[in-house]
Structures are given as structure tokens and as C-alpha cells.
Protein backbone atom coordinates (compact mmCIF):
# COMPACT_ATOMS: atom_id res chain seq x y z
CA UNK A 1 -135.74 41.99 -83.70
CA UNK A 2 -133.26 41.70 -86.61
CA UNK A 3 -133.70 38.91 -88.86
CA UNK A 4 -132.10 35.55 -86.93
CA UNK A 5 -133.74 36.38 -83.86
CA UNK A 6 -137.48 36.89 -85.54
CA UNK A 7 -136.62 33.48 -86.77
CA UNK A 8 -135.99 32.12 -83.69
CA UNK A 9 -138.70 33.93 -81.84
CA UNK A 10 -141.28 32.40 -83.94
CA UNK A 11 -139.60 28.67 -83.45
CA UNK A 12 -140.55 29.43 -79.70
CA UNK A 13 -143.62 30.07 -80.16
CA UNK A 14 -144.61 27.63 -82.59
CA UNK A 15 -143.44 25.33 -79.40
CA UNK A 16 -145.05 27.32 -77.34
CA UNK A 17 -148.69 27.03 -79.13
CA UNK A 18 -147.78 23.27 -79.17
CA UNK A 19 -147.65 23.06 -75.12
CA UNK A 20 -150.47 25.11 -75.23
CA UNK A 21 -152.80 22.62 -77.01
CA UNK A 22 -151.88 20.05 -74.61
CA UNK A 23 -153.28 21.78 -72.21
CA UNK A 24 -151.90 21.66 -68.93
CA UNK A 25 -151.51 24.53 -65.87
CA UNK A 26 -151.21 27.61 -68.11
CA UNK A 27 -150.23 29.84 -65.01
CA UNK A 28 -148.33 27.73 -63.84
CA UNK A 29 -146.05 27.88 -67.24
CA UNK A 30 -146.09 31.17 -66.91
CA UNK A 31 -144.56 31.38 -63.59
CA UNK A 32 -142.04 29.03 -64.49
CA UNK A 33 -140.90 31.39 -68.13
CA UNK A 34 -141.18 34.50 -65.93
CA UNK A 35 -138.79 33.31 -63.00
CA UNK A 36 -136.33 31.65 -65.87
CA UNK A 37 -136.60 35.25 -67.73
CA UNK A 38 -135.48 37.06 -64.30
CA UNK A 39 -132.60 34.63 -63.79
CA UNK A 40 -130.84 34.84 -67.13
CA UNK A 41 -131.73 39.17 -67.10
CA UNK A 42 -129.97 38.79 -63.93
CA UNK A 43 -126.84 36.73 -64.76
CA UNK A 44 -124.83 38.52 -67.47
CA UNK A 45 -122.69 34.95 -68.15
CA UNK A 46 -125.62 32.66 -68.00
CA UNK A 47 -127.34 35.60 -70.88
CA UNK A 48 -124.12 35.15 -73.00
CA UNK A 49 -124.08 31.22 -72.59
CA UNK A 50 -127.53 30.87 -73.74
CA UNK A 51 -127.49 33.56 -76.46
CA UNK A 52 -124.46 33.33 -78.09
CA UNK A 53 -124.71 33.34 -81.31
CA UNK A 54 -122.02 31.55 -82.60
CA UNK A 55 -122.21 28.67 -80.08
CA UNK A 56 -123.74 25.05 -80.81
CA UNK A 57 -127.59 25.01 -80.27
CA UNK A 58 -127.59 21.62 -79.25
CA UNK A 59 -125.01 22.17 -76.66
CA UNK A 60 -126.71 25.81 -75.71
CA UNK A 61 -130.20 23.85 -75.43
CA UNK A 62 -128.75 21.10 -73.24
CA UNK A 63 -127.15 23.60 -70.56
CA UNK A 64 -130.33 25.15 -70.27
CA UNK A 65 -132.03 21.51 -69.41
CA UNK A 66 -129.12 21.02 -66.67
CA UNK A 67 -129.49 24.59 -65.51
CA UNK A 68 -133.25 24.37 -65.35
CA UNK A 69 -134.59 20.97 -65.45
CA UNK A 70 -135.94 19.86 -62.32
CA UNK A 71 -136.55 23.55 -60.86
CA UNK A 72 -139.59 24.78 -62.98
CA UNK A 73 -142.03 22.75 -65.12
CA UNK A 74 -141.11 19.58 -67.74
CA UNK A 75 -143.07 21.93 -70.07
CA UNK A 76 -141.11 25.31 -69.18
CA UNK A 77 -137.70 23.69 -69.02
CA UNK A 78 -138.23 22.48 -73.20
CA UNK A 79 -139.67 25.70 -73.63
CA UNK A 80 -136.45 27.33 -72.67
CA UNK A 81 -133.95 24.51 -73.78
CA UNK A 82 -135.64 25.02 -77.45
CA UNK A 83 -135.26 29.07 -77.14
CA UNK A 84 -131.51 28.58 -76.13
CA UNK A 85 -130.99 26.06 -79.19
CA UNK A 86 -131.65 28.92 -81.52
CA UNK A 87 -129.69 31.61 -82.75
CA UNK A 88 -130.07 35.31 -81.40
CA UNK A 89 -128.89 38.25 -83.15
CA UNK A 90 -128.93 40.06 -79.54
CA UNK A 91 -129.01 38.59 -75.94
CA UNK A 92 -131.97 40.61 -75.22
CA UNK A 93 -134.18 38.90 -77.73
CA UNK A 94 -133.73 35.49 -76.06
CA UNK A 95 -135.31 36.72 -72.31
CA UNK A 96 -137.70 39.08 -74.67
CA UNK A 97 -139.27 36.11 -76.06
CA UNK A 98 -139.27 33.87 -73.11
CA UNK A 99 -141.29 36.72 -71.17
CA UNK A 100 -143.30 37.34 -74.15
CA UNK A 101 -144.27 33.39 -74.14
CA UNK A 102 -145.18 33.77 -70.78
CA UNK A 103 -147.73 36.62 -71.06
CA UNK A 104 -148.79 34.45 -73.91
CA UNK A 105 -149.65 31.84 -71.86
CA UNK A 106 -152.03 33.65 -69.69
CA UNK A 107 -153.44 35.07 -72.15
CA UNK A 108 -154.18 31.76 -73.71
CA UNK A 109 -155.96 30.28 -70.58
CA UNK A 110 -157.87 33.82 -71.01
CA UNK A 111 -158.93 33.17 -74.10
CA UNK A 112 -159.67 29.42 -73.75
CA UNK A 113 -162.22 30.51 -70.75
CA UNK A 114 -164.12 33.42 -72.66
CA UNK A 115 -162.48 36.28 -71.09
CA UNK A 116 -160.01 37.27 -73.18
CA UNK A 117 -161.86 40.67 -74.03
CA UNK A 118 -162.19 41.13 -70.18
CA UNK A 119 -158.43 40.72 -70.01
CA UNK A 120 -157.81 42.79 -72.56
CA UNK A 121 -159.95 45.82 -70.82
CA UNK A 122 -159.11 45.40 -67.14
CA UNK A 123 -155.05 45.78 -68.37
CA UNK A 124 -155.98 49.20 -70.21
CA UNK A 125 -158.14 50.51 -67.67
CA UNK A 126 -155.41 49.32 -64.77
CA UNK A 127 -152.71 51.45 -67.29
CA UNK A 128 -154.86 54.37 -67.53
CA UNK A 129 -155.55 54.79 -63.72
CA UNK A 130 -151.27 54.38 -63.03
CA UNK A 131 -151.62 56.98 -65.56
CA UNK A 132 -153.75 59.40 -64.03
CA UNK A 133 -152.87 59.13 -60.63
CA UNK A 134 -148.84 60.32 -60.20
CA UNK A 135 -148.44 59.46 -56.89
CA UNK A 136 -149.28 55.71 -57.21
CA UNK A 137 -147.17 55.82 -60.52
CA UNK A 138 -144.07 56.86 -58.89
CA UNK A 139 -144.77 54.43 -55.98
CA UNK A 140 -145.26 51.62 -58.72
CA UNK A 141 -142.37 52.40 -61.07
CA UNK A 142 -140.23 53.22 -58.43
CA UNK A 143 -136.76 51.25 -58.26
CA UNK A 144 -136.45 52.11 -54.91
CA UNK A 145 -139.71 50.39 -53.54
CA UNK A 146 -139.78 46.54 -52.32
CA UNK A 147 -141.25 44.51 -55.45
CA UNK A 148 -142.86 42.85 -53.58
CA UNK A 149 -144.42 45.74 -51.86
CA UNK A 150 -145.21 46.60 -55.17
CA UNK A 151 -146.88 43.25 -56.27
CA UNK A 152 -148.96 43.74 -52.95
CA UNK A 153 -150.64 47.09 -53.61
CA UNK A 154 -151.18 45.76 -57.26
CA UNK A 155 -153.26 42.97 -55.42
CA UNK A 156 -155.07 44.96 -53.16
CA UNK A 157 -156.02 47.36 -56.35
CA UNK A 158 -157.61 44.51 -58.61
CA UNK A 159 -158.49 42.39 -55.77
CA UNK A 160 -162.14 41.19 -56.61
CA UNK A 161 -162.20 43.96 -59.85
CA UNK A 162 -160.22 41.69 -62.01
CA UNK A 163 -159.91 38.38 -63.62
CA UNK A 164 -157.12 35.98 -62.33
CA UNK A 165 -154.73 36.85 -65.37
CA UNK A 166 -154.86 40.60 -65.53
CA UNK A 167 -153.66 40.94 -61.96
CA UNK A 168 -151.00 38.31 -62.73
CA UNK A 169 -150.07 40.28 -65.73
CA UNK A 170 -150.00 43.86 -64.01
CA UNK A 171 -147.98 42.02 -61.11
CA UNK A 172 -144.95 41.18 -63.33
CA UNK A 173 -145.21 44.22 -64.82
CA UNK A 174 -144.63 46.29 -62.00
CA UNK A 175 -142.09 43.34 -60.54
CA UNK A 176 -139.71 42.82 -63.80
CA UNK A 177 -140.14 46.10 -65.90
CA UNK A 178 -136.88 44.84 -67.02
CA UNK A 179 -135.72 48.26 -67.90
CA UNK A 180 -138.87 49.80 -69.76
CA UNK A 181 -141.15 52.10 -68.21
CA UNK A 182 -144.33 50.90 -66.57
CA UNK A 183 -146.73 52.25 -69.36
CA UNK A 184 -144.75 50.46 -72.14
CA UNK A 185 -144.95 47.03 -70.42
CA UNK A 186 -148.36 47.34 -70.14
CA UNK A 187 -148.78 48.50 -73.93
CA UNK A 188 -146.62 45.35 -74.58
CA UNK A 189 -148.63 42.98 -72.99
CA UNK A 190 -151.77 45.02 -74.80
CA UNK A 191 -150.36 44.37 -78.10
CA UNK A 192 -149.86 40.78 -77.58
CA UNK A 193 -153.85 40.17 -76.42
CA UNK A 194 -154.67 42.40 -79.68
CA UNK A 195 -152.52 40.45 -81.52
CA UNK A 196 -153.68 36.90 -80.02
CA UNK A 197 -157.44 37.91 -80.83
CA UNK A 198 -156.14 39.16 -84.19
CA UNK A 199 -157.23 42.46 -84.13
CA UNK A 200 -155.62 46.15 -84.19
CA UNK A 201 -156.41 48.12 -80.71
CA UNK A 202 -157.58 51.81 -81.59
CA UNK A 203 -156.35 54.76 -78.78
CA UNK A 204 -159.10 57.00 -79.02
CA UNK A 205 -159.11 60.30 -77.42
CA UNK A 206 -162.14 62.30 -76.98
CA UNK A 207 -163.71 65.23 -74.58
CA UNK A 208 -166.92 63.44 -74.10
CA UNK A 209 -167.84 59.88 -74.09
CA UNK A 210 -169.14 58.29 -78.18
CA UNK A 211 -172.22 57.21 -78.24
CA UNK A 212 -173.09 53.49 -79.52
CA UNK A 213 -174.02 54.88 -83.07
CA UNK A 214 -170.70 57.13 -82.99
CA UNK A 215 -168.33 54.35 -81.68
CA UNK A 216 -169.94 51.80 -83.83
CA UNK A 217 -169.30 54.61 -86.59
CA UNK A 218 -165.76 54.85 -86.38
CA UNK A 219 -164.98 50.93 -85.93
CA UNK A 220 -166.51 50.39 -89.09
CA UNK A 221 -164.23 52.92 -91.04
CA UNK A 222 -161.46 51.83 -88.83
CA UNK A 223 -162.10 48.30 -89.57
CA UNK A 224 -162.34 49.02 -93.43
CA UNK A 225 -159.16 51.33 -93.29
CA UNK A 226 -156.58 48.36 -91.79
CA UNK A 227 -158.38 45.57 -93.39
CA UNK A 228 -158.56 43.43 -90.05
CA UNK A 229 -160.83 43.69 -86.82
CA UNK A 230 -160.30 46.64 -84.82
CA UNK A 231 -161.10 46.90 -80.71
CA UNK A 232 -161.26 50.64 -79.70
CA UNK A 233 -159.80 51.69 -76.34
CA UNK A 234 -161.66 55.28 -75.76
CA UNK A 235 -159.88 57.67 -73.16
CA UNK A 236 -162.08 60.81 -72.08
CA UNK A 237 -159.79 63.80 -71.85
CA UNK A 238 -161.31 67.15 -71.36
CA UNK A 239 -158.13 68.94 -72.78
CA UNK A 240 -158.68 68.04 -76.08
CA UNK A 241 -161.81 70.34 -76.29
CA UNK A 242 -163.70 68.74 -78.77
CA UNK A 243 -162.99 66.55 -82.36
CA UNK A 244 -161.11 63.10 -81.82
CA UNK A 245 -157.68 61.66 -81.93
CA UNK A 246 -156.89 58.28 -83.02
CA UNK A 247 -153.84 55.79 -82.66
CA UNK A 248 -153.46 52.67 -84.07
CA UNK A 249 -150.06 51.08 -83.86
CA UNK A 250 -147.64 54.41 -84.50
CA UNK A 251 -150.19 56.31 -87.11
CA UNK A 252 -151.93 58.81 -84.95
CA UNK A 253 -155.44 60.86 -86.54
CA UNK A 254 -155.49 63.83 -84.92
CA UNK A 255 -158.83 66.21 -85.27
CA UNK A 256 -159.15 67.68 -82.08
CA UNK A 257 -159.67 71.29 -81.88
CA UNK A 258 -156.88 71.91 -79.49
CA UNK A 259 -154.74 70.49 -82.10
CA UNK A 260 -155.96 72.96 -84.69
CA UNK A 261 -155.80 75.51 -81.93
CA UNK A 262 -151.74 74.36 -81.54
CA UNK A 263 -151.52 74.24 -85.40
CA UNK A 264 -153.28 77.58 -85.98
CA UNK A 265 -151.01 79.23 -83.04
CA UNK A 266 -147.46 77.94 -84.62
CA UNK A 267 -148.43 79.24 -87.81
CA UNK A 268 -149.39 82.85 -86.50
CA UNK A 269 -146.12 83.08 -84.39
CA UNK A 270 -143.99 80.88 -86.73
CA UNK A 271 -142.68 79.14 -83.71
């Protein structure tokens, strides 16, 4: 986000944390931000009236009260009302932030119920299996399948494997991808748990699984390298051979011995 709208984003979530400690149905908020989100994505004029950048933010906030008031929550419709008030360097930014306060919110209620971390593992685990499995990918990312089709195999996947929030989570990802692919939403909604817990989340890539000492190992000099907690998220893939790779944000480690292999192979052919 360019500089107005990170200004603005964080004014919405300041009010967001501020409904938050009032407690209050957290899902239920985050029903109400996700519908809102799909109905100004979906209505190019209503996007403009809201985000315009040169237009009154008093005025801006009080269509969104008329437009919304009444039809989701008292705590949603000030949510988005305060959002519209602000200014937006780009339309997108407004609905980003609005569906980023809504995976907020679950993740909140997570957190405030100890399961945060559970959240947190279910989502990468549920990304890695769409990952690994092409068929169910396609099915899932699939523009031309029913959403709610969609929503329902999600369901029947997590049903009775996964907390209340992660299938809620995985639902609107696979129902409003709003343009990304399936895999980034879910890295989104990653980030923001890693970022609620105030942590970095660690990609790592190995043949074989680390042991306790090994993974314990590598947190430490992960932890010491970034300054700040670090969670690591380990992948086994056989194709790598042997060594490790490592991602953490966009820096990627990469010692795995196909990657030497791949090095070693560019510099005999010079290709």
C-alpha cells in the first residue's frame, strides 16, 4: 500500500482492535466485513464512492452507514463507515483492509481461546494438501465451480480435523479469492496469524523429517538472525535430496544438494 492508504489501513485497525476488546461475536464480525468486502468488490460505483480519494470522509463514512447500517452488525457497519472516512491511494486497498480485518477477527477469537497456534497449523497443512493434490486444486480454484460447492467440499475436508476458525478461514478463501490464486490467500491469511502472534513463519524444506534437537537447532539461529520469534513450517520433499531450504518472508536459504546439483550443472554447460 502506498503511503495514504497504510495510513488509513492502520486507522482501521486501531478501530478494529478497539471492537475487539469489547468483546462481542467475533465470527459473527467477520461475516458481516467479509459479505460488505464482496459487495463493494462487486459494485465498481459503490468501490469508487467509498474510495475516492478526493471526496469528503465524513460524507464517504455516512453513505456507508445508510448503505450498510441495519444489514450487518452495529459493530461491522462503524467498522466500515470509519474505513470509508479515510483516504485511499487505490480502491483496492479499502476492500483489502476490510477483508484483512475480518480474518483478523477470527483470528482474534483464536487467540483469545488458546488456539491460535492450532489455527495457525491446520491453515498450512490445509494449503499444503490443495498443494499436493492437483485435482482437488483445480476443483477448488476453479472459476467455473459453484462457490458454494466449493465451501461444501472445504467442510467436508476439515469437518471434525479442524478448529471452528480455520475452516471459516479456508471457506472464504476458496469463496472470494478476489482475484489471487488460492495458495496466496492462504499465505495471506498465514502472514496475518504470524504477524498477530508476533513472530516470523520459517518455510522449511527438507528430504527427511528434523529431529527435535535439529529443529530446535535451527529456530534458535533463526530466532537470533531476525531478532523476533520465529514458528517453522517444515515441508518434507524428497526432491530436494538432502541439505535444507529456508524462507522467511522473500529471503530464501537454499543448501539443498539438488540446488548445488542445479548450480554445479549451469556452470558446466554455461546455460
Amino acid at each position: 500500500m502506498r503511503g495514504s492508504s497504510r495510513a488509513a489501513s492502520a486507522v482501521v485497525r486501531d478501530a478494529l482492535e478497539g471492537v475487539l476488546q469489547g468483546g462481542g461475536d467475533r465470527a459473527a464480525l467477520a461475516d458481516d466485513l467479509f459479505a460488505v468486502t464482496s459487495v463493494i468488490d462487486g459494485n465498481a460505483s459503490l468501490r469508487r464512492a467509498l474510495a475516492d480519494p478526493s471526496g469528503d470522509g465524513g460524507a464517504k463514512g455516512a453513505l456507508a452507514e445508510r448503505l450498510f447500517g441495519g444489514k450487518v452488525g452495529a459493530a461491522a457497519s462503524g467498522l466500515v463507515a470509519t474505513a470509508a472516512a479515510q483516504r485511499w491511494a487505490d480502491e483496492r486497498d479499502l476492500t483489502d483492509t476490510l477483508e484483512a480485518a475480518g480474518v483478523a477477527s477470527l483470528l482474534a477469537q483464536a487467540e483469545a481461546d488458546g488456539r491460535i497456534d492450532a489455527v495457525e497449523d491446520e491453515l498450512f497443512r490445509f494449503e499444503r494438501i490443495v498443494a499436493g493434490d492437483a485435482e482437488l486444486r483445480d476443483t477448488l480454484s476453479s472459476r467455473n465451480t459453484d462457490a458454494s460447492g466449493k465451501a461444501g467440499l472445504v467442510r467436508t475436508l476439515l469437518e471434525g480435523k479442524a478448529n471452528a476458525e480455520t475452516t471459516r478461514l479456508a471457506v472464504q478463501a476458496v469463496q472470494a479469492p478476489r482475484g489471487r490464486r488460492l495458495d496466496r490467500v492462504l499465505e495471506a491469511y498465514l502472514q496475518q496469524a504470524a504477524t498477530r502472534r508476533q513472530q516470523r513463519t520459517a518455510l522449511v524444506t527438507v528430504a527427511t523429517p528434523l529431529t527435535e534437537q535439529q529443529a530446535a537447532r535451527l529456530t534458535s539461529q533463526l530466532e537470533s538472525m531476525y531478532s523476533s520469534a520465529v514458528k517453522l513450517q517444515v515441508v518434507i520433499d524428497p526432491q530436494v535430496l538432502g541439505g535444507i531450504r529456508v524462507q522467511v518472508g522473500d529471503e530464501v536459504m537454499d543448501g539443498t544438494i539438488s540446488r548445488r546439483i542445479d548450480h554445479a550443472r549451469r556452470h558446466v554447460t554455461g546455460s
